[in-house]
N, C-alpha and C. Protein backbone atom coordinates (compact mmCIF):
# COMPACT_ATOMS: atom_id res chain seq x y z
N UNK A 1 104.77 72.49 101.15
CA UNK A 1 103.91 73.04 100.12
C UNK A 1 102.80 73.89 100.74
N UNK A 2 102.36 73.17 101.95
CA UNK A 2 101.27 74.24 102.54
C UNK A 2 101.70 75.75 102.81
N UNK A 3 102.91 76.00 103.85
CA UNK A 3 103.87 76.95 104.30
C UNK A 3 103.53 78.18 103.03
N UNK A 4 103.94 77.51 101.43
CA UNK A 4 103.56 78.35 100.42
C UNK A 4 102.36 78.65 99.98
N UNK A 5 101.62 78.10 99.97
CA UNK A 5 100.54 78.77 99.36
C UNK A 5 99.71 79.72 100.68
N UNK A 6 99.80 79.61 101.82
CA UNK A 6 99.48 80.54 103.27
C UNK A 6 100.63 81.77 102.76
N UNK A 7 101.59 81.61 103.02
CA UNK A 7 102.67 83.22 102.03
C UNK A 7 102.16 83.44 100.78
N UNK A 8 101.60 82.74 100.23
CA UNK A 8 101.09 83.32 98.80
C UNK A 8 99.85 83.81 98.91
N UNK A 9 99.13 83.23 99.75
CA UNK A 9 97.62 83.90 99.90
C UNK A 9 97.73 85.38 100.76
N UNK A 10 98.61 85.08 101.73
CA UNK A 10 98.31 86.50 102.91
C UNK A 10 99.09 87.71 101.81
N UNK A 11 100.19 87.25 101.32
CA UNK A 11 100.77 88.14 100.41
C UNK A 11 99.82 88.76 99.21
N UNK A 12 99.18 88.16 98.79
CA UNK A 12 97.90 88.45 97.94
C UNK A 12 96.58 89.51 98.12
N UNK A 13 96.89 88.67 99.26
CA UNK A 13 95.62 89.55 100.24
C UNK A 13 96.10 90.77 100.81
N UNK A 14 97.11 90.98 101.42
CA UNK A 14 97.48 91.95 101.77
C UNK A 14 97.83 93.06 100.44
N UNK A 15 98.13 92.75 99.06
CA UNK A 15 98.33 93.57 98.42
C UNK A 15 96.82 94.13 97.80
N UNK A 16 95.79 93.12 97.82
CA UNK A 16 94.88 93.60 97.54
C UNK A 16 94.13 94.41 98.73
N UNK A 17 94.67 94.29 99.57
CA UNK A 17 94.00 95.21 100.60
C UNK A 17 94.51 97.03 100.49
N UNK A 18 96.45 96.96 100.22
CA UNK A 18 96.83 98.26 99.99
C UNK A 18 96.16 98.41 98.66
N UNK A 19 95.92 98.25 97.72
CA UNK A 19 95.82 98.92 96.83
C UNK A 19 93.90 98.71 96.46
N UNK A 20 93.29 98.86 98.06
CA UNK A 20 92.20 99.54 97.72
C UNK A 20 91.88 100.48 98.03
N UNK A 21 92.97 101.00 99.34
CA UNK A 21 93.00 102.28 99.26
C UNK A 21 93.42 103.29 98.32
N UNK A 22 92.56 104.48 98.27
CA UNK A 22 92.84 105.53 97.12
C UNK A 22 94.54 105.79 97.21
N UNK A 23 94.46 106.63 98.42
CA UNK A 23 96.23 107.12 98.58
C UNK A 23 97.26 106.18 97.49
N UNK A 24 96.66 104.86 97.57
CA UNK A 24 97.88 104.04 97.43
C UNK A 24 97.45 103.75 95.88
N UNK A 25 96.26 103.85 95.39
CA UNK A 25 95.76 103.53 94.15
C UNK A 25 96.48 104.99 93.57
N UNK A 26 96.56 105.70 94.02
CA UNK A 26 97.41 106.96 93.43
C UNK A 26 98.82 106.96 92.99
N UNK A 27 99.56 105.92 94.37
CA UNK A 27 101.08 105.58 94.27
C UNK A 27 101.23 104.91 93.15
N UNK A 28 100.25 103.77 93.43
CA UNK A 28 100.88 102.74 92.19
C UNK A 28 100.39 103.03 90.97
N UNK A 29 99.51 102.88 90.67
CA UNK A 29 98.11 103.22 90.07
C UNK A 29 98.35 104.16 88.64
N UNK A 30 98.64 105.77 89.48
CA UNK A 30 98.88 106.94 89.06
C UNK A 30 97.11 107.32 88.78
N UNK A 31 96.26 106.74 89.22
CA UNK A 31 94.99 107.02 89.70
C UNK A 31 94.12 106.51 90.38
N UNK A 32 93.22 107.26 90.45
CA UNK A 32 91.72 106.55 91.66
C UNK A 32 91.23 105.65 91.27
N UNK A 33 90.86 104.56 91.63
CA UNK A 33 89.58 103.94 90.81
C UNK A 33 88.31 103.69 91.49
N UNK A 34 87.29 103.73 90.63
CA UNK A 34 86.10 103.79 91.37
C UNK A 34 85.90 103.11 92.47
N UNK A 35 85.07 103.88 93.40
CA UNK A 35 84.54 103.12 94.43
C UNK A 35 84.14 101.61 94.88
N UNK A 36 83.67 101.26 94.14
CA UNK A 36 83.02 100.06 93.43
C UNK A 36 84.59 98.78 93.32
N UNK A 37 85.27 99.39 92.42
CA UNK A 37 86.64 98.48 92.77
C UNK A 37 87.60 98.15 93.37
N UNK A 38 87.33 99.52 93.96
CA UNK A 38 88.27 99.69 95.41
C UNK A 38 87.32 98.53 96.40
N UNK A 39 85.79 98.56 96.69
CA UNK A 39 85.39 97.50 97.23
C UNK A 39 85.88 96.09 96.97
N UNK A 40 85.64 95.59 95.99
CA UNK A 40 86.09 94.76 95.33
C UNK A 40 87.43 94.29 95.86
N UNK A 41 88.16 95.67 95.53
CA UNK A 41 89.60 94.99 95.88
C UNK A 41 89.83 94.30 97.75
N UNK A 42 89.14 95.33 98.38
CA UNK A 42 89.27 94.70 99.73
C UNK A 42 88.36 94.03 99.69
N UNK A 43 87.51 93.41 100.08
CA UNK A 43 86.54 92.33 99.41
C UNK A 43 87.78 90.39 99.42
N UNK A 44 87.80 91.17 98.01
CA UNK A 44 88.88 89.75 97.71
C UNK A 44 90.24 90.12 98.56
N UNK A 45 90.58 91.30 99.44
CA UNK A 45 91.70 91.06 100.17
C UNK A 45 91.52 90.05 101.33
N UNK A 46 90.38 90.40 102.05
CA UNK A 46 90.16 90.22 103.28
C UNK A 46 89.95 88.05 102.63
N UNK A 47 89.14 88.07 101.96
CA UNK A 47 88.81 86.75 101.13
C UNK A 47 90.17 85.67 101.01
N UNK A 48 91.18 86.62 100.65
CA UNK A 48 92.13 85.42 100.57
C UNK A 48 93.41 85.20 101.64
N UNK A 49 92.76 86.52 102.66
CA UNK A 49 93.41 86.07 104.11
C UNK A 49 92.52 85.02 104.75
N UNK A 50 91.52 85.32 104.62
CA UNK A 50 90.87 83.95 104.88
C UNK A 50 90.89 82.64 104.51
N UNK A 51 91.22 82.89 102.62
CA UNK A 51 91.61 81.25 102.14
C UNK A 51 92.67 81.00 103.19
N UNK A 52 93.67 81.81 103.17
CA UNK A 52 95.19 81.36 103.71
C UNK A 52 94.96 80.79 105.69
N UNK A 53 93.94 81.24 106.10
CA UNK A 53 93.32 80.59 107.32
C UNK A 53 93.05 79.09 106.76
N UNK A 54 91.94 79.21 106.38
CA UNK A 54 91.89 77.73 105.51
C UNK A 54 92.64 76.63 105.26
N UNK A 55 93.04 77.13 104.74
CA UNK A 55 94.59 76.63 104.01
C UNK A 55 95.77 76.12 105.32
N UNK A 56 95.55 77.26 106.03
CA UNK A 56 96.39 77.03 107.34
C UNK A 56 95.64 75.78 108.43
N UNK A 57 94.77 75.85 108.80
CA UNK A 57 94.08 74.87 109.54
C UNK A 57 93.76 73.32 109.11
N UNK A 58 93.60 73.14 107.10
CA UNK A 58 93.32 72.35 106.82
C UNK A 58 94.52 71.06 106.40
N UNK A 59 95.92 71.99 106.23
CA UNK A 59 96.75 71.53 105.49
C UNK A 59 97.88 71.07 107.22
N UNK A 60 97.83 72.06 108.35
CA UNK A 60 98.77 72.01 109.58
C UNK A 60 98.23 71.28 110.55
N UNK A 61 96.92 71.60 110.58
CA UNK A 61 95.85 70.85 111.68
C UNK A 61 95.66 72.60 112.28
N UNK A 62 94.23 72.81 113.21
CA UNK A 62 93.82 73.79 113.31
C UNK A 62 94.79 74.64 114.60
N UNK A 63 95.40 73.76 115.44
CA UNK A 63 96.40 74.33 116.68
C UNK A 63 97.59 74.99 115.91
N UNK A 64 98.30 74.38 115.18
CA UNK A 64 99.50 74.84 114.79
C UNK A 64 99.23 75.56 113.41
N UNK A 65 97.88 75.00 112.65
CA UNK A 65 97.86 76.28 112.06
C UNK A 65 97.41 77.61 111.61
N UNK A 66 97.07 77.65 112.86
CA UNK A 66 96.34 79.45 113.16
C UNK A 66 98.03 80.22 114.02
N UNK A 67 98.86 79.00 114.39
CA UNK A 67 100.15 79.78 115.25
C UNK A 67 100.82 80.27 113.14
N UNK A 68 100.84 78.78 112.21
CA UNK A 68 101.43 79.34 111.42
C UNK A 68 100.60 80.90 110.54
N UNK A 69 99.63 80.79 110.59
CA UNK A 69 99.01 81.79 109.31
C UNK A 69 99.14 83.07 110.08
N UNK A 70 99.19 83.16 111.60
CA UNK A 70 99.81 84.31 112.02
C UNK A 70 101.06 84.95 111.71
N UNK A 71 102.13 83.81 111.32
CA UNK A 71 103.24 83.89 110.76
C UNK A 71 103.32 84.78 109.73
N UNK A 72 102.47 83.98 108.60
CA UNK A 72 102.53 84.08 107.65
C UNK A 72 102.03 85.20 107.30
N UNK A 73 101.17 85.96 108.16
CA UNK A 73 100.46 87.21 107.82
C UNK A 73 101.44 88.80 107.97
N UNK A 74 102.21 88.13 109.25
CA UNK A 74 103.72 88.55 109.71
C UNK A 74 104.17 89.37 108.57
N UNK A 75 104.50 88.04 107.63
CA UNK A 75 105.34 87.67 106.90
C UNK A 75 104.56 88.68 105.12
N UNK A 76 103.31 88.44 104.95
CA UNK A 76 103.07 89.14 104.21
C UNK A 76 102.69 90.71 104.46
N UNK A 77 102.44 90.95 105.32
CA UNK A 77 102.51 92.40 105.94
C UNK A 77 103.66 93.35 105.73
N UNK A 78 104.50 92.49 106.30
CA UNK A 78 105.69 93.19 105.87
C UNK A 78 106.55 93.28 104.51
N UNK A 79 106.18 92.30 103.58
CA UNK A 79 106.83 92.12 102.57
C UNK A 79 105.89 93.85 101.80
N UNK A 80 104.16 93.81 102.21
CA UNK A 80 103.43 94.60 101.51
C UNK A 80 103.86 96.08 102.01
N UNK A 81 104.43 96.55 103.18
CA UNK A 81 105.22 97.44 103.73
C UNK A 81 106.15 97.74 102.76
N UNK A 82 107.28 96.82 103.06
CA UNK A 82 108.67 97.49 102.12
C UNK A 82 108.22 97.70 101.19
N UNK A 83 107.07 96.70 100.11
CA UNK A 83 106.86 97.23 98.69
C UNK A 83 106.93 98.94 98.56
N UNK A 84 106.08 98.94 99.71
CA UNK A 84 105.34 100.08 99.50
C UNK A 84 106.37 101.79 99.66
N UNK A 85 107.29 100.83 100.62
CA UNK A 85 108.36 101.82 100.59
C UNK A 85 109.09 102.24 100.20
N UNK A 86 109.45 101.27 99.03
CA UNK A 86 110.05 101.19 97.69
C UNK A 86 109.69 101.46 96.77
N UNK A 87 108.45 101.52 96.99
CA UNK A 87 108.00 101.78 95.32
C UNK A 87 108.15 103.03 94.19
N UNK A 88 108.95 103.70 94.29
CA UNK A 88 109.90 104.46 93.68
C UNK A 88 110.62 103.51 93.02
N UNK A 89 111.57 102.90 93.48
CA UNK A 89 112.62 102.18 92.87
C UNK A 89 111.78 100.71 92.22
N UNK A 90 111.20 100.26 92.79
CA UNK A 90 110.50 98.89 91.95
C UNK A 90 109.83 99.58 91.07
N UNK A 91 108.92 100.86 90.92
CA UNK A 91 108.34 101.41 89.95
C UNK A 91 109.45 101.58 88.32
N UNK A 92 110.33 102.37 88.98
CA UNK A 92 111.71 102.64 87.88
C UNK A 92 112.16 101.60 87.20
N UNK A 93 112.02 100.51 87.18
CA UNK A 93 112.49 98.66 87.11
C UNK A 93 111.17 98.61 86.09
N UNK A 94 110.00 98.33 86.62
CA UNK A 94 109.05 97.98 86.14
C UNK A 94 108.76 98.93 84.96
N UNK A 95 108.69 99.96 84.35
CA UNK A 95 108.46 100.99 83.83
C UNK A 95 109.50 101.09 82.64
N UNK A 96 108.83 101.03 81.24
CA UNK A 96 110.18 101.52 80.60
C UNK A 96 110.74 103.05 80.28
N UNK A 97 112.04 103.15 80.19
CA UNK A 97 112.72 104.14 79.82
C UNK A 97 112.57 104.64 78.59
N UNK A 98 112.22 106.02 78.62
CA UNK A 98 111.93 106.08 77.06
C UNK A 98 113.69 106.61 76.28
N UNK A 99 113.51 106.62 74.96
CA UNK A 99 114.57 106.40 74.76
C UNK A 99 115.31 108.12 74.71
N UNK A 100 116.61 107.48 74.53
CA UNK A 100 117.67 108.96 74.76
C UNK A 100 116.96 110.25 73.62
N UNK A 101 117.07 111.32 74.03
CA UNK A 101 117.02 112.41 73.11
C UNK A 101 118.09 112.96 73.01
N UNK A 102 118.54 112.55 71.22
CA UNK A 102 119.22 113.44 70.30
C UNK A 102 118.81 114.79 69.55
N UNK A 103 119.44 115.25 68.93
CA UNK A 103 119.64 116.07 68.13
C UNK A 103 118.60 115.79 66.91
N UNK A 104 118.92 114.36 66.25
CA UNK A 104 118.40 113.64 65.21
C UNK A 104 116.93 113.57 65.56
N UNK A 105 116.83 113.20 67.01
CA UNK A 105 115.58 113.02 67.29
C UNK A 105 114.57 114.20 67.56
N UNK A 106 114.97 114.96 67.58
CA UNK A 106 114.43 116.25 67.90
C UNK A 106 113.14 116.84 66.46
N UNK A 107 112.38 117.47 66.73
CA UNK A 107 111.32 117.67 65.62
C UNK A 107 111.49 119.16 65.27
């Protein structure tokens, strides 16, 4: 149970970290957002790589678990990577299709 919530936190954190950058507040986003929330967002990124330290030391013991939350940071790093490389195609998924244009439908 610990294992998860350290992947759930670094994964968390790490997404709140990409998407306080603008570039990426653009990708996903389809805009900027203020300064102010972009803080915010890294703020609480950096915050819940830290819970997941926490979490890691309190739940493994502090030797084995600073070896795991390194893991785990591994582990959410890269998951926040591919998102990001994908996100074309997870966007297309997430997003609805608007519907077919007919003839009928036409104005």
């Amino acid at each position: 149970m610990t294992h998860i919530v350290i992947a759930g936190l670094a994964l968390a954190g790490f997404a709140l970290l990409l998407l306080a950058m603008p570039r990426h507040q653009q990708d996903w986003l389809r805009r900027k957002l203020p300064a102010r929330t972009s803080g915010r967002l890294r703020l609480g990124g950096f915050a819940l790589l830290a819970a997941a330290f926490l979490a890691a030391g309190t739940g493994l013991g502090w030797a084995y678990g600073t070896v795991a939350w390194f893991g785990w940071l591994s582990f959410g790093a890269a998951v926040t990577l591919a998102a990001q490389t994908n996100r074309e195609a997870i966007l297309a998924r997430l997003r609805p299709t608007p519907p077919p244009t007919t003839p009928e439908n036409r104005a």
